[in-house]
N, C-alpha and C. Protein backbone atom coordinates (compact mmCIF):
# COMPACT_ATOMS: atom_id res chain seq x y z
N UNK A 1 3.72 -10.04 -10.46
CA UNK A 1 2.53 -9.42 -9.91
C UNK A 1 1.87 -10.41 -8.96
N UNK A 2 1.86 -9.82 -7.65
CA UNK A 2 0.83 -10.76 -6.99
C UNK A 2 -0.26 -11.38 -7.44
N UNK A 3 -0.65 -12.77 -7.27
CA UNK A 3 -1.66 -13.29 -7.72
C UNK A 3 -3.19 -12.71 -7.48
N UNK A 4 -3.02 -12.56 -6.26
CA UNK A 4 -4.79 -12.44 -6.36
C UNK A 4 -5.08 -11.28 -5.86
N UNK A 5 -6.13 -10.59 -6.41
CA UNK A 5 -6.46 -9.25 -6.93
C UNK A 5 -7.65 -9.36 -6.16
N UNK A 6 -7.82 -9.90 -4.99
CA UNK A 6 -9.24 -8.98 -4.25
C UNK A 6 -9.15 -8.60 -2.83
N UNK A 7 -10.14 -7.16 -2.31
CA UNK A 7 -9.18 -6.46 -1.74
C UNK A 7 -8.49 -6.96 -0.54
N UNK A 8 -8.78 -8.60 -0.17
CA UNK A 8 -8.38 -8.57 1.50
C UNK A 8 -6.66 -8.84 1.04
N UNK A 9 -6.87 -9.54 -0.05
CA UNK A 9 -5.64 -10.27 -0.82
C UNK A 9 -4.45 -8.94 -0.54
N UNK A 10 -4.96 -8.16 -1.27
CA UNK A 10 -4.27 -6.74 -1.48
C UNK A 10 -3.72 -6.03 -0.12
N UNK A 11 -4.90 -6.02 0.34
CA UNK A 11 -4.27 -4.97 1.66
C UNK A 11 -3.73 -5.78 2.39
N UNK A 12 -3.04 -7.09 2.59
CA UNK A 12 -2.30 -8.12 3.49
C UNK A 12 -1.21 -7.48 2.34
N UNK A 13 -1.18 -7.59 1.29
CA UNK A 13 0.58 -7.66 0.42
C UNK A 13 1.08 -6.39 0.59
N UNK A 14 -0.16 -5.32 0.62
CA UNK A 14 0.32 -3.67 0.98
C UNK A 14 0.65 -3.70 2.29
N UNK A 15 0.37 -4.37 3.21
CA UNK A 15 0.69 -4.42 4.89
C UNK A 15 2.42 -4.89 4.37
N UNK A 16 2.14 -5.85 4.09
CA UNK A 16 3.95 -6.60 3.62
C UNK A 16 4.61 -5.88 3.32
N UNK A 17 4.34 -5.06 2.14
CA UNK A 17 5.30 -4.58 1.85
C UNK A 17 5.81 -3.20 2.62
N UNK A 18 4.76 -2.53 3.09
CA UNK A 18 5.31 -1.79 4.07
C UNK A 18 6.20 -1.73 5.16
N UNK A 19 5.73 -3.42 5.85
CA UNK A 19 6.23 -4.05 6.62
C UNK A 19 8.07 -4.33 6.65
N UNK A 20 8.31 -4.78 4.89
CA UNK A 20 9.70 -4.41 4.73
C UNK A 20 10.22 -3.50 4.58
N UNK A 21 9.92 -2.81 3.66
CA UNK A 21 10.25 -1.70 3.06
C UNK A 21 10.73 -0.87 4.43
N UNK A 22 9.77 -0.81 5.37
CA UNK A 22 10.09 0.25 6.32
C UNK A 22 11.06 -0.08 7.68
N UNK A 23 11.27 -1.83 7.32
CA UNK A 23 11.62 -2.54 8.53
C UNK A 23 11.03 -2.77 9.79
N UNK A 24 9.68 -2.67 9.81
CA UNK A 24 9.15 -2.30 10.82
C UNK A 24 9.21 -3.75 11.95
N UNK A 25 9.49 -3.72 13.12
CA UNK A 25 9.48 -4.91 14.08
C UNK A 25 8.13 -4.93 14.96
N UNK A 26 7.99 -5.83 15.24
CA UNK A 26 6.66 -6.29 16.51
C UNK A 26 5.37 -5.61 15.55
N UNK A 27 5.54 -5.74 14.00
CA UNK A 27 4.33 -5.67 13.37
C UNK A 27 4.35 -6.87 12.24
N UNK A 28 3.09 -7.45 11.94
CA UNK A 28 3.05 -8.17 10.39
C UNK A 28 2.01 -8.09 9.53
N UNK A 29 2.08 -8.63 8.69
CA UNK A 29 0.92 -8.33 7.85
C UNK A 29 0.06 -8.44 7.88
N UNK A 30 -0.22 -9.60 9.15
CA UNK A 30 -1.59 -9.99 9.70
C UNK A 30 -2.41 -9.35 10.52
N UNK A 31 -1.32 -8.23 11.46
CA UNK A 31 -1.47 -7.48 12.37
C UNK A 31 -1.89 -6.32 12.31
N UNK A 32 -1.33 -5.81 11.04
CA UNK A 32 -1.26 -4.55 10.81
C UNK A 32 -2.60 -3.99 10.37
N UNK A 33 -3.04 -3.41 11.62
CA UNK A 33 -4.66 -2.71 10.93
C UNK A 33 -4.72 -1.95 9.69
N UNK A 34 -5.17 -2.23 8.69
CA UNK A 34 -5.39 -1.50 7.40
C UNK A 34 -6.04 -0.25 7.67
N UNK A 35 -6.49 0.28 8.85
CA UNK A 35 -7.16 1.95 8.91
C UNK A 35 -6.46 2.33 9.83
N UNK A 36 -5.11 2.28 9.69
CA UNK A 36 -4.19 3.15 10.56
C UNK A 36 -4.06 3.85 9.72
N UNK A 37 -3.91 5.32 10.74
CA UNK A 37 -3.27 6.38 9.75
C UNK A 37 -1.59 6.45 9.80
N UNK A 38 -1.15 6.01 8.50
CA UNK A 38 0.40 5.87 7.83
C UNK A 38 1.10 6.88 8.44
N UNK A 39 0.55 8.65 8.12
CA UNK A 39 1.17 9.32 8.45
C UNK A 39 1.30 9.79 10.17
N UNK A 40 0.12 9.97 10.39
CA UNK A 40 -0.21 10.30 11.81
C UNK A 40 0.20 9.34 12.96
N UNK A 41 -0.47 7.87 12.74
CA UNK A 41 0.09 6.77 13.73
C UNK A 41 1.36 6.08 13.46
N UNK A 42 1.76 6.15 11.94
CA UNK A 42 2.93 5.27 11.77
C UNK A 42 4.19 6.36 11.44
N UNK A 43 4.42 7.81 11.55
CA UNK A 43 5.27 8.34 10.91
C UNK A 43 5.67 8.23 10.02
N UNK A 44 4.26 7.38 8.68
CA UNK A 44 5.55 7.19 7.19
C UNK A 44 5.61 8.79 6.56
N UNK A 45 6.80 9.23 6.49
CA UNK A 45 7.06 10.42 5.53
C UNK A 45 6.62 10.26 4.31
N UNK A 46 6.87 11.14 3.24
CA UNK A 46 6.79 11.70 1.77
C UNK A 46 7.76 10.51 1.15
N UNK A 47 9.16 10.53 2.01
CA UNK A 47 9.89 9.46 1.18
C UNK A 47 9.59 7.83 1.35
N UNK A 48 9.43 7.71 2.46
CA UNK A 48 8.73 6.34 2.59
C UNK A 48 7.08 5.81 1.63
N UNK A 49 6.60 6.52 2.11
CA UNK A 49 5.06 6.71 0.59
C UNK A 49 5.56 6.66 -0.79
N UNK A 50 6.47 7.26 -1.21
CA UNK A 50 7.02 7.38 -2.37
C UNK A 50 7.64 6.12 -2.81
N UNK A 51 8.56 5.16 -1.85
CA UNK A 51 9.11 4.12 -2.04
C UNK A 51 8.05 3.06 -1.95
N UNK A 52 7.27 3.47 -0.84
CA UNK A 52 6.40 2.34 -1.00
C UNK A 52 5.42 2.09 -2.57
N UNK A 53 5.29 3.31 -2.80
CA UNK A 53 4.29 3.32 -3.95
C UNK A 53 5.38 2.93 -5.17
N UNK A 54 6.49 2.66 -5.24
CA UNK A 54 7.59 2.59 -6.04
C UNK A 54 7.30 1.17 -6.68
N UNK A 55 7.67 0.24 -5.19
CA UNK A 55 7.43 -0.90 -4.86
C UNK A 55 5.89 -1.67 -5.63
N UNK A 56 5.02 -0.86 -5.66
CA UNK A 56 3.80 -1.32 -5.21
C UNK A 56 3.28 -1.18 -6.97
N UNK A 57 3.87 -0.43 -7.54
CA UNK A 57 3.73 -0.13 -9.02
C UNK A 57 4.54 -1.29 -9.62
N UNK A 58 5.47 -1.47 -9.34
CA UNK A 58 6.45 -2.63 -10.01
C UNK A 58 5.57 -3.87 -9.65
N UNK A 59 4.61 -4.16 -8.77
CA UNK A 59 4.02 -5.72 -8.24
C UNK A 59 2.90 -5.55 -8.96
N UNK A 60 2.39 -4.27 -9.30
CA UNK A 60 0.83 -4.60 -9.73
C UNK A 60 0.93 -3.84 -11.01
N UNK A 61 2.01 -3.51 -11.54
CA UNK A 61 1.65 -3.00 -13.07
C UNK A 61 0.96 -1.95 -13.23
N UNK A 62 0.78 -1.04 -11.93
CA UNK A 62 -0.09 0.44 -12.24
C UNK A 62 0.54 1.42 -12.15
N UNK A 63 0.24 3.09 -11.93
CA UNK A 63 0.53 3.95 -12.16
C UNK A 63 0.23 4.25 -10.95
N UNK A 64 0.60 5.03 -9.47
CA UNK A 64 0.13 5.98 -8.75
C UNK A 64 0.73 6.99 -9.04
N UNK A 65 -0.48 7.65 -9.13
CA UNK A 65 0.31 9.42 -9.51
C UNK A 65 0.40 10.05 -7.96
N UNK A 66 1.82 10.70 -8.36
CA UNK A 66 2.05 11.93 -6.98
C UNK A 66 0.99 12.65 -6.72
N UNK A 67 0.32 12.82 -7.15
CA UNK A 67 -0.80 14.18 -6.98
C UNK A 67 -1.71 13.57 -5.58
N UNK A 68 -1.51 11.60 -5.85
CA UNK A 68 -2.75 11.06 -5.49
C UNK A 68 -2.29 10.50 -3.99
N UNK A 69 -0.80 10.66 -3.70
CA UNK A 69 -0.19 10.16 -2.76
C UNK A 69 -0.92 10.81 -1.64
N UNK A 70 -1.49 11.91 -1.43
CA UNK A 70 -1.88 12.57 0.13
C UNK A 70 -3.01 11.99 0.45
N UNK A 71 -3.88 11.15 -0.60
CA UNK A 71 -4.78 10.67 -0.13
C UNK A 71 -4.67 9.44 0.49
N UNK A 72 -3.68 8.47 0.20
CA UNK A 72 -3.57 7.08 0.27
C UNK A 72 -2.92 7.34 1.66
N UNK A 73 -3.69 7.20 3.01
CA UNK A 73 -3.27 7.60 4.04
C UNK A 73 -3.02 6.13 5.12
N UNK A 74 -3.90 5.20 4.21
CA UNK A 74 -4.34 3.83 5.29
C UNK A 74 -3.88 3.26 3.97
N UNK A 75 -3.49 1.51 4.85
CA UNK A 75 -3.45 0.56 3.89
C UNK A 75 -4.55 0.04 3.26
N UNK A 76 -5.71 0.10 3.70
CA UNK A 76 -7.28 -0.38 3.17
C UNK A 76 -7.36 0.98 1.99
N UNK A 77 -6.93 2.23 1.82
CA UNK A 77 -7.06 3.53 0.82
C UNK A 77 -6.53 3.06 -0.38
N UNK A 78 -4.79 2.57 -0.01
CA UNK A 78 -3.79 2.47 -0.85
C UNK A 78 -4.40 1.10 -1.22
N UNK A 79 -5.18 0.14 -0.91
CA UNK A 79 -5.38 -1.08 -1.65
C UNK A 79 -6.69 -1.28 -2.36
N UNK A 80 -7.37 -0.55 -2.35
CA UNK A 80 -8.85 0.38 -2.79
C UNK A 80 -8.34 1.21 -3.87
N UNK A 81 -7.20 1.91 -4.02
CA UNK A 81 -6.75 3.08 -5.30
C UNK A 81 -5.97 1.40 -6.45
N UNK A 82 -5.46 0.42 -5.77
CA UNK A 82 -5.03 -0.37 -6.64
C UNK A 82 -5.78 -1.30 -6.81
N UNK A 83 -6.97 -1.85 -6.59
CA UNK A 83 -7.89 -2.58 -7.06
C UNK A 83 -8.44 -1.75 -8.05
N UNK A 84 -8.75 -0.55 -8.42
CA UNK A 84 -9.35 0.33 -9.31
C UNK A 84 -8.41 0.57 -10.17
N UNK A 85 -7.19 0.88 -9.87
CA UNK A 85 -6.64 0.58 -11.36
C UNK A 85 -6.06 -0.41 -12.24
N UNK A 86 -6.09 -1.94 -11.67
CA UNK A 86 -6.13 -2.79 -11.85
C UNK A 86 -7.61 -3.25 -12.09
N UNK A 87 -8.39 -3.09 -11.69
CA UNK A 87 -9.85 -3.22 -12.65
C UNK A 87 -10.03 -2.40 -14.10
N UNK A 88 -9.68 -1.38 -13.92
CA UNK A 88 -9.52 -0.07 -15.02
C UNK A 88 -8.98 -0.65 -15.85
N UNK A 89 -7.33 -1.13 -15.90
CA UNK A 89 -6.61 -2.39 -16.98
C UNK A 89 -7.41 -3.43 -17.75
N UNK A 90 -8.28 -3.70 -16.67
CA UNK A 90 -8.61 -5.17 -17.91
C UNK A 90 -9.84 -4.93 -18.41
């Protein structure tokens, strides 16, 4: 599990991992604006969200439920839904 649990921490490791996961080039984690829209500006599909959130459950020990995937549209959303359930845990 990534070490540190506050949100700038978070939405740089959710930039990362997107960053691989999707292969993306001429972007990094540093770069990557956290209020892009995933689906609209970045083309991530249903299956890419799904892997990413795959990923992202195995690093932080939480649960995203499918139901909750249409909301997590930005990386600042998706790292805001996992600071809360990682606060919720302890």
């Amino acid at each position: 599990m990534p070490q540190n649990k506050d949100i700038k921490s978070i939405i740089r490791h959710v930039a990362q991992v997107i960053v691989d996961e999707l292969k993306l080039e001429d972007i990094t984690a540093d770069t990557f604006n956290p209020d892009m829209d995933l689906v609209d500006e970045l083309g991530i599909d249903s299956m890419d969200l799904a892997t990413i959130a795959l990923v992202l459950q195995d690093e932080y020990k939480v649960t995203i439920d499918e139901d909750d995937y249409p909301k997590l549209k930005t990386i600042r959303l998706i790292a805001e839904y996992i600071e809360d359930k990682i606060t919720v845990k302890h």
